[in-house]
Protein backbone atom coordinates (compact mmCIF):
# COMPACT_ATOMS: atom_id res chain seq x y z
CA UNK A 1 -22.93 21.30 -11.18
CA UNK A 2 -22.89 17.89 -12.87
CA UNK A 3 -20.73 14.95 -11.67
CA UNK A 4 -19.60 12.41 -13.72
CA UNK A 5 -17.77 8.97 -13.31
CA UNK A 6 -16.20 7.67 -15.68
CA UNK A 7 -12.76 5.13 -16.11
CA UNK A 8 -9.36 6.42 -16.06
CA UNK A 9 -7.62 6.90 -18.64
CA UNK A 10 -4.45 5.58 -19.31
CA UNK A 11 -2.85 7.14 -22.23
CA UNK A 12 -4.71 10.93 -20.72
CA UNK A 13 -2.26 12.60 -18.26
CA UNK A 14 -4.33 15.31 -16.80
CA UNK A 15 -6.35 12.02 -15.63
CA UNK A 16 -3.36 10.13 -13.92
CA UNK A 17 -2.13 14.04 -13.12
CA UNK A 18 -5.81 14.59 -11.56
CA UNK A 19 -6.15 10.94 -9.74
CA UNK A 20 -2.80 11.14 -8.13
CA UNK A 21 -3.27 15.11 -6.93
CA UNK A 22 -6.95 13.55 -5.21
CA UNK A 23 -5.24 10.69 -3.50
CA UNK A 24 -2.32 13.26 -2.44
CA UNK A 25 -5.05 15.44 -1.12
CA UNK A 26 -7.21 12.74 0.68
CA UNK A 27 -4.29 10.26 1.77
CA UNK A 28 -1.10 12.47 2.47
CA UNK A 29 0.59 9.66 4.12
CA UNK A 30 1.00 7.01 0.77
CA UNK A 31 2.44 7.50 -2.35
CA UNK A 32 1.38 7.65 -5.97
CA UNK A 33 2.15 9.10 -8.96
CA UNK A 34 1.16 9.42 -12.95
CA UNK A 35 3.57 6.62 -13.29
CA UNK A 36 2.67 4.22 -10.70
CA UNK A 37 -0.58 4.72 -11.77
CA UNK A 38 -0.45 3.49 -15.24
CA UNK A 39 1.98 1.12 -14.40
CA UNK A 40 -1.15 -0.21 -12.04
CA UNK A 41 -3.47 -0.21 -14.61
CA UNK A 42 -1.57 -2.20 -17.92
CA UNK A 43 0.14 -4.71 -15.01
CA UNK A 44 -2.15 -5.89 -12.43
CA UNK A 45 -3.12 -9.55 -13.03
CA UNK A 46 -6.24 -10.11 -15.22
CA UNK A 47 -8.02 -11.79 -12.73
CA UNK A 48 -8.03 -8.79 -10.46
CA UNK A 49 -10.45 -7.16 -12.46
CA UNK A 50 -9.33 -3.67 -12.05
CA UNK A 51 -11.10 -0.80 -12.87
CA UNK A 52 -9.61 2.73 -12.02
CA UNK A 53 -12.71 5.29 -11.46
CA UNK A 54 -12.74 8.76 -11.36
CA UNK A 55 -15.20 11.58 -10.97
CA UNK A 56 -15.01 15.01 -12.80
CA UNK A 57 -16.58 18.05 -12.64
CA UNK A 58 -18.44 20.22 -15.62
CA UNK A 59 -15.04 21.41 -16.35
CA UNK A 60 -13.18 17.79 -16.57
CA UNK A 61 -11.31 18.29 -13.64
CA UNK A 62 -10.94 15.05 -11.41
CA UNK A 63 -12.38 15.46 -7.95
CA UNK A 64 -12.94 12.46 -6.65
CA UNK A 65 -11.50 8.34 -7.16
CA UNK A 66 -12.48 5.11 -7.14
CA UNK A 67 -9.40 1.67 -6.75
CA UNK A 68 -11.62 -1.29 -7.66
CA UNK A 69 -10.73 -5.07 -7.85
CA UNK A 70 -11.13 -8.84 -6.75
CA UNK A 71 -8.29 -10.07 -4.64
CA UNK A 72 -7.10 -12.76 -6.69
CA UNK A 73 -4.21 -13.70 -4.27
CA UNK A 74 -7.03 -14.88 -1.82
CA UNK A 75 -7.59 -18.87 -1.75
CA UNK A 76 -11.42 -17.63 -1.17
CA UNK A 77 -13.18 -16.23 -4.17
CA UNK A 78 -15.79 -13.38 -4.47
CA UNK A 79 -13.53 -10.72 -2.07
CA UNK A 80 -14.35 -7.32 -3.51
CA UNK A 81 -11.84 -3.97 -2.43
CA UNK A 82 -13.56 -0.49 -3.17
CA UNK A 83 -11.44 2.00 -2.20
CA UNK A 84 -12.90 6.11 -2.56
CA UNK A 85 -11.76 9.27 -2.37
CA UNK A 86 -13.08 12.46 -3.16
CA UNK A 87 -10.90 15.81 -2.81
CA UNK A 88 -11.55 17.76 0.68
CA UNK A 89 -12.67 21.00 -1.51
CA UNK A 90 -14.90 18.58 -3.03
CA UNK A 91 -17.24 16.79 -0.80
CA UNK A 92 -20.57 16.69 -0.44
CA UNK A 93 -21.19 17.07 -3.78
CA UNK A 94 -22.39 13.59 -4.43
CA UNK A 95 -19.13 11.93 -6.24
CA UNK A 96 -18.48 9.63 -3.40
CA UNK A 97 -21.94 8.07 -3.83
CA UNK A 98 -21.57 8.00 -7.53
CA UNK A 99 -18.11 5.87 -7.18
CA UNK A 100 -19.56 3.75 -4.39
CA UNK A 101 -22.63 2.99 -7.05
CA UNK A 102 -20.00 1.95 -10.16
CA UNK A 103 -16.97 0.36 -8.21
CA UNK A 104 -19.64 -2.00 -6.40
CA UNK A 105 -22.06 -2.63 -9.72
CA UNK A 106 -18.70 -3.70 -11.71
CA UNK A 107 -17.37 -6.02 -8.47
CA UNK A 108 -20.43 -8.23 -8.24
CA UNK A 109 -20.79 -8.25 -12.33
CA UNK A 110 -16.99 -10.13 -11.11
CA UNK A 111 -18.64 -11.76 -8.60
CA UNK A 112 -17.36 -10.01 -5.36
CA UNK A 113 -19.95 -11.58 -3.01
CA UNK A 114 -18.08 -9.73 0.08
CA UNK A 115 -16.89 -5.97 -0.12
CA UNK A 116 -13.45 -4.14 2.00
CA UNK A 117 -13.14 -0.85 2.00
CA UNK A 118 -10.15 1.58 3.75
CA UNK A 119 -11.86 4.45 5.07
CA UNK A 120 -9.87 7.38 6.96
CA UNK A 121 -11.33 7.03 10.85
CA UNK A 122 -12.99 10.60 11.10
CA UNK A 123 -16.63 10.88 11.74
CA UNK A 124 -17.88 12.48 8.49
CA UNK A 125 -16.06 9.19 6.20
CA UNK A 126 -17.14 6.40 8.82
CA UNK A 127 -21.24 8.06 8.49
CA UNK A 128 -20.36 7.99 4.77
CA UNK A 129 -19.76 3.95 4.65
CA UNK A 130 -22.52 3.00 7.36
CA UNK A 131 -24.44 5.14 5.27
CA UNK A 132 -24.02 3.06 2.31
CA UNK A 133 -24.34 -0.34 4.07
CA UNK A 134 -20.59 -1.28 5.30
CA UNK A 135 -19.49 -1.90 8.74
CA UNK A 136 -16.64 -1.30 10.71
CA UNK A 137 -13.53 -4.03 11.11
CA UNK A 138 -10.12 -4.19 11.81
CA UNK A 139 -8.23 -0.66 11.65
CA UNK A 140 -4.85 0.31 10.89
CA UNK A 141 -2.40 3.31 11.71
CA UNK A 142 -0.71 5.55 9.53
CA UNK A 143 3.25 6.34 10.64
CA UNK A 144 5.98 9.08 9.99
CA UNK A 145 9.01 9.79 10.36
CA UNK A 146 10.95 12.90 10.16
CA UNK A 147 14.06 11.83 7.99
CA UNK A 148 15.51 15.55 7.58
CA UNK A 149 15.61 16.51 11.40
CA UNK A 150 14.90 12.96 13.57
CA UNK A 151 17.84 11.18 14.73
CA UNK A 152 17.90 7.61 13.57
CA UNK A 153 19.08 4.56 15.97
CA UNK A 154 22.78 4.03 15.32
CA UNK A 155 23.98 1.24 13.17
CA UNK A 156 24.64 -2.13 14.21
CA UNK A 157 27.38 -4.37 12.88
CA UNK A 158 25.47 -7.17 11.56
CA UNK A 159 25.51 -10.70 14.02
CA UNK A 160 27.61 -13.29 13.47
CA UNK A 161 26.28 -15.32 10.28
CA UNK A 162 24.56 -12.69 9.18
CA UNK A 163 24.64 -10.25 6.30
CA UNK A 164 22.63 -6.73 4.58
CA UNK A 165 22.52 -6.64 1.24
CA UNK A 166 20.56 -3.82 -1.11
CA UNK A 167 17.70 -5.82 -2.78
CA UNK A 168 19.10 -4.91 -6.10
CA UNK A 169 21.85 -7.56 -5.42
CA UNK A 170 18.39 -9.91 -6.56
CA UNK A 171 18.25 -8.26 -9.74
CA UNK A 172 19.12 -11.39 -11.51
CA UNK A 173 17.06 -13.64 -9.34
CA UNK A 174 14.20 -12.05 -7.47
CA UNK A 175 12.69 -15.45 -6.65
CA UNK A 176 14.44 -15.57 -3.34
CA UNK A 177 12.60 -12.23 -2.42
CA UNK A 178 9.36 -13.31 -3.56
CA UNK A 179 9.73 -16.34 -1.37
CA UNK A 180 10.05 -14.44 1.53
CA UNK A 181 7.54 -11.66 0.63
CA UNK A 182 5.15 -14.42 -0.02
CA UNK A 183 5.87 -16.28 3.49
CA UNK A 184 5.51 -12.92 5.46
CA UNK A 185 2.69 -11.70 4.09
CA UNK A 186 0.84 -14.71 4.54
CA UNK A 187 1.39 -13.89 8.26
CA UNK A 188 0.36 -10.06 8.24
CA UNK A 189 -2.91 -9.81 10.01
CA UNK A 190 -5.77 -9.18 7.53
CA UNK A 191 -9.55 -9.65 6.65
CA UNK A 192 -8.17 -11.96 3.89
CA UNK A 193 -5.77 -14.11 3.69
CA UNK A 194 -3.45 -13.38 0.96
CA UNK A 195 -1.24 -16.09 -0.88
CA UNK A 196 1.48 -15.14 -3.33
CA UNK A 197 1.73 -18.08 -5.97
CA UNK A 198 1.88 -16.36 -9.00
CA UNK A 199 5.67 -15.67 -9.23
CA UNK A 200 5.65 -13.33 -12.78
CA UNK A 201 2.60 -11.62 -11.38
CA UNK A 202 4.32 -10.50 -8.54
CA UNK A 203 7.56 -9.79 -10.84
CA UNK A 204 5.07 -7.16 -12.93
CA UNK A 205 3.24 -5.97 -9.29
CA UNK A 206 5.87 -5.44 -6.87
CA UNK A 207 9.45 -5.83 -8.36
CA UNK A 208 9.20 -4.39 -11.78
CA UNK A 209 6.89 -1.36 -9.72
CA UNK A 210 7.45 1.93 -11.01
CA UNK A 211 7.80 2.93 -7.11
CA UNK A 212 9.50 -0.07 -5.52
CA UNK A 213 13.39 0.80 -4.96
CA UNK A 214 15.46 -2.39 -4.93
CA UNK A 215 18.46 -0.53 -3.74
CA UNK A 216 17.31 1.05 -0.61
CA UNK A 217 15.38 -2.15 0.32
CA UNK A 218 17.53 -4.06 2.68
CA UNK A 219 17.97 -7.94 3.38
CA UNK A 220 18.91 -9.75 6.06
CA UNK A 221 20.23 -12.90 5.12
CA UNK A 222 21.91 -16.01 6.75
CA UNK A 223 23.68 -18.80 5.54
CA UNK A 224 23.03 -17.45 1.84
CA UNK A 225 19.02 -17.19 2.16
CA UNK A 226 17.16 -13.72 2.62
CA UNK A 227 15.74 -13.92 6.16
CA UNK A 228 14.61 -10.93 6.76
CA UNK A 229 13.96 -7.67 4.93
CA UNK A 230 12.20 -4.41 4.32
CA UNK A 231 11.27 -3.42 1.12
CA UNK A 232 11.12 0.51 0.02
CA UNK A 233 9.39 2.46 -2.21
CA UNK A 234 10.34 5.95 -3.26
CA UNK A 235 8.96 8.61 -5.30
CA UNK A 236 11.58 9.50 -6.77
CA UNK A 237 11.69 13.10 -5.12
CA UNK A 238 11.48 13.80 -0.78
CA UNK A 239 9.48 10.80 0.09
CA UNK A 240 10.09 6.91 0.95
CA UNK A 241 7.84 4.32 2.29
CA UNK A 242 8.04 1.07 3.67
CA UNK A 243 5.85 -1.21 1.62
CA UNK A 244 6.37 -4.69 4.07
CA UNK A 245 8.82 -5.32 6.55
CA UNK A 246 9.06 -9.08 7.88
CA UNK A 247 11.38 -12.09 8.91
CA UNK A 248 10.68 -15.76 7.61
CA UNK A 249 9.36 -18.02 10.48
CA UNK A 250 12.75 -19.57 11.27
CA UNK A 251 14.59 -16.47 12.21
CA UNK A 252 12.05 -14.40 13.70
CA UNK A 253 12.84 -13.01 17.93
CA UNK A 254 16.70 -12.07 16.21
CA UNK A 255 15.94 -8.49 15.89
CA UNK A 256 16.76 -8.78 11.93
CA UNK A 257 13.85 -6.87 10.72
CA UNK A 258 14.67 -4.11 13.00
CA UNK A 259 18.60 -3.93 11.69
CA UNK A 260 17.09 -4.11 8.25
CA UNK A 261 15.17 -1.35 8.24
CA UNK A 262 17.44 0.63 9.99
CA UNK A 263 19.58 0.28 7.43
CA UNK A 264 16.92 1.74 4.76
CA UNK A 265 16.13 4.37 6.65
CA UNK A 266 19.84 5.78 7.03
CA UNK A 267 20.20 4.86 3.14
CA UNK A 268 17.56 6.27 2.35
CA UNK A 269 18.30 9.83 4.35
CA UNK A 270 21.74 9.71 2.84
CA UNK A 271 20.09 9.57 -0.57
CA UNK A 272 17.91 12.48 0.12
CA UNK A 273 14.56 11.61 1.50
CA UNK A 274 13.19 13.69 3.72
CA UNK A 275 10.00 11.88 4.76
CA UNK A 276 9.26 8.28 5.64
CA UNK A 277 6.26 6.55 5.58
CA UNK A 278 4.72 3.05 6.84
CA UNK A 279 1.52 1.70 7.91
CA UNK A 280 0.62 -1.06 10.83
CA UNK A 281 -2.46 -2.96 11.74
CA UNK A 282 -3.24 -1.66 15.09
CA UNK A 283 -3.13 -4.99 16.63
CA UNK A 284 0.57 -5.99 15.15
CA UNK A 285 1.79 -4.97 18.65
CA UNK A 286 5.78 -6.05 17.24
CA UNK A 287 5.92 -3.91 14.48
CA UNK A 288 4.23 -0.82 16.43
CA UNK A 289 7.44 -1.55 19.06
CA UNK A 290 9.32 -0.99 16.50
CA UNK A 291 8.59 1.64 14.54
CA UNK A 292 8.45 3.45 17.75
CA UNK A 293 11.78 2.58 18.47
CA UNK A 294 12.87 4.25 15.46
CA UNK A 295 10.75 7.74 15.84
CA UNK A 296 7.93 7.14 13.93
CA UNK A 297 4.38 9.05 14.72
CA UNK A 298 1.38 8.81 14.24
CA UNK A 299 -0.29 10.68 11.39
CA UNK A 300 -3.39 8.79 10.51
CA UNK A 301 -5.70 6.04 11.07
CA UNK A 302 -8.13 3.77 8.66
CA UNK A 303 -10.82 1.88 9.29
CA UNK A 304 -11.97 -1.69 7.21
CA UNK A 305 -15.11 -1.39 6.38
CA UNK A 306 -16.91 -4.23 5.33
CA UNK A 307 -20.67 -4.95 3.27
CA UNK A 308 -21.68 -8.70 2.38
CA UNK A 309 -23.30 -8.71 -0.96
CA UNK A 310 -25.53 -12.06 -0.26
């Protein structure tokens, strides 16, 4: 049997059909579809660089994929993601080393001088990146929750001063969102450090998302500012996601990311989701707190890997 790799294609839908069933298959625990994933390719900023892999068998079908770009938000150049996966039915049949080969050859023709890659912490994937020359880093935990059956935390009555509004109440002016996405996510621990500047990119990325869902995201806010908030993303069927949850620097130790999400989460029940899903760095000992607080269980762990080009 041959393998090939070869770019998505945008305007094909058995690919984005094919790509999203693989990452379904591989990754149970985040969410993609068809949509998001051409929405991803025609939207992500230029300087990203990114190139959409897949692998396909003799008879076309996708088996295996490839998410490959420079993280342009970074204030230090040449940092390369390469993110694979190949369908369980479908490994060992030499896909994964063929989208290794083409994600990394097109990253340093961008030059990516320093490689990340997520890979799922079992012992077959983690041989499969030493294999190929990356090393272990920081790791991070897949969560869910049980929307259909789990009892949520009761709701609170907002604090004095303070206020929840749906983030579609921003659907005139986002800005205020994006300054507070861009001021907590500068704190989230990474291998990079991440900088929003680029206001309409983040517009086109995040808001304007075919999965984001302003009106189950929540914000906190106080004396008319957003000061806390959790941001969801649905697809559109059983399943929601948490894609940040954070507090600006001035009102964090209030609890307002906590009543934030807990707002989502019984919005997002009462609108039909049945599953929720969120992810935490395994040393972001707050967050952890709290999603245990609200019922959340593990399901999944990934590992950074890491290979320096020069």
């Amino acid at each position: 049997m041959t393998v090939t790799v070869r770019d998505l294609r945008p305007d094909a839908a058995a690919d984005l059909e094919g790509f999203a069933r693989v990452r379904q298959a591989a990754l149970p625990f985040i969410l993609v579809t068809p949509r998001s994933l051409a929405h991803d390719l025609t939207q992500m900023h230029p300087d990203a660089h990114y190139r959409p892999l897949v692998a396909v068998d003799d008879d076309g079908e996708v088996i295996g994929t490839a998410q490959v770009h420079l993280t342009h938000e970074s204030a230090v150049p040449g940092q390369g993601n390469l993110n694979v996966y190949v369908h369980p039915r479908h490994t060992r049949r030499g896909a994964g080393t063929l989208l290794v080969r083409a994600g990394e050859e097109h990253l340093a023709a961008h030059g990516a001088t320093r490689l990340l890659a997520w890979v799922l912490d079992e012992p077959g994937n983690r041989a499969f990146a030493e294999l190929h020359g990356y090393r272990a880093s920081r790791s991070a935990h897949f969560l869910r929750l049980d929307l259909a059956h789990r009892e949520l935390p009761p709701l609170q009555d907002p604090p004095p001063g303070v206020e929840l509004r749906p983030g579609s109440s921003y659907a005139d002016d986002p800005r205020p969102l994006f300054e507070l996405d861009a001021e907590t996510t500068a704190d989230e621990p990474s291998d990079v450090d991440t900088e929003f500047t680029d206001y309409e990119a983040w517009l086109r990325e995040t808001w304007q998302h075919p999965l984001f869902d302003a009106e189950l995201t929540t914000v906190a806010v106080v004396d008319g500012r957003p000061a806390a908030f959790t941001a969801a993303r649905t697809d559109g069927s059983t399943r929601y996601a948490t894609g940040m949850t954070g507090t600006a620097r001035a009102h964090r130790g209030r609890g307002l990311a906590k009543l934030a999400k807990n707002d989502s989460l019984h919005r997002a029940r009462a609108a039909g989701y049945t599953e929720a899903f969120t992810g935490n760095d395994t040393g972001n000992g707050p967050m952890i707190a709290i999603n245990t607080w609200f019922g959340y269980e593990l399901c999944g762990t990934e590992v950074r890997h890491v290979r320096e080009l020069v």
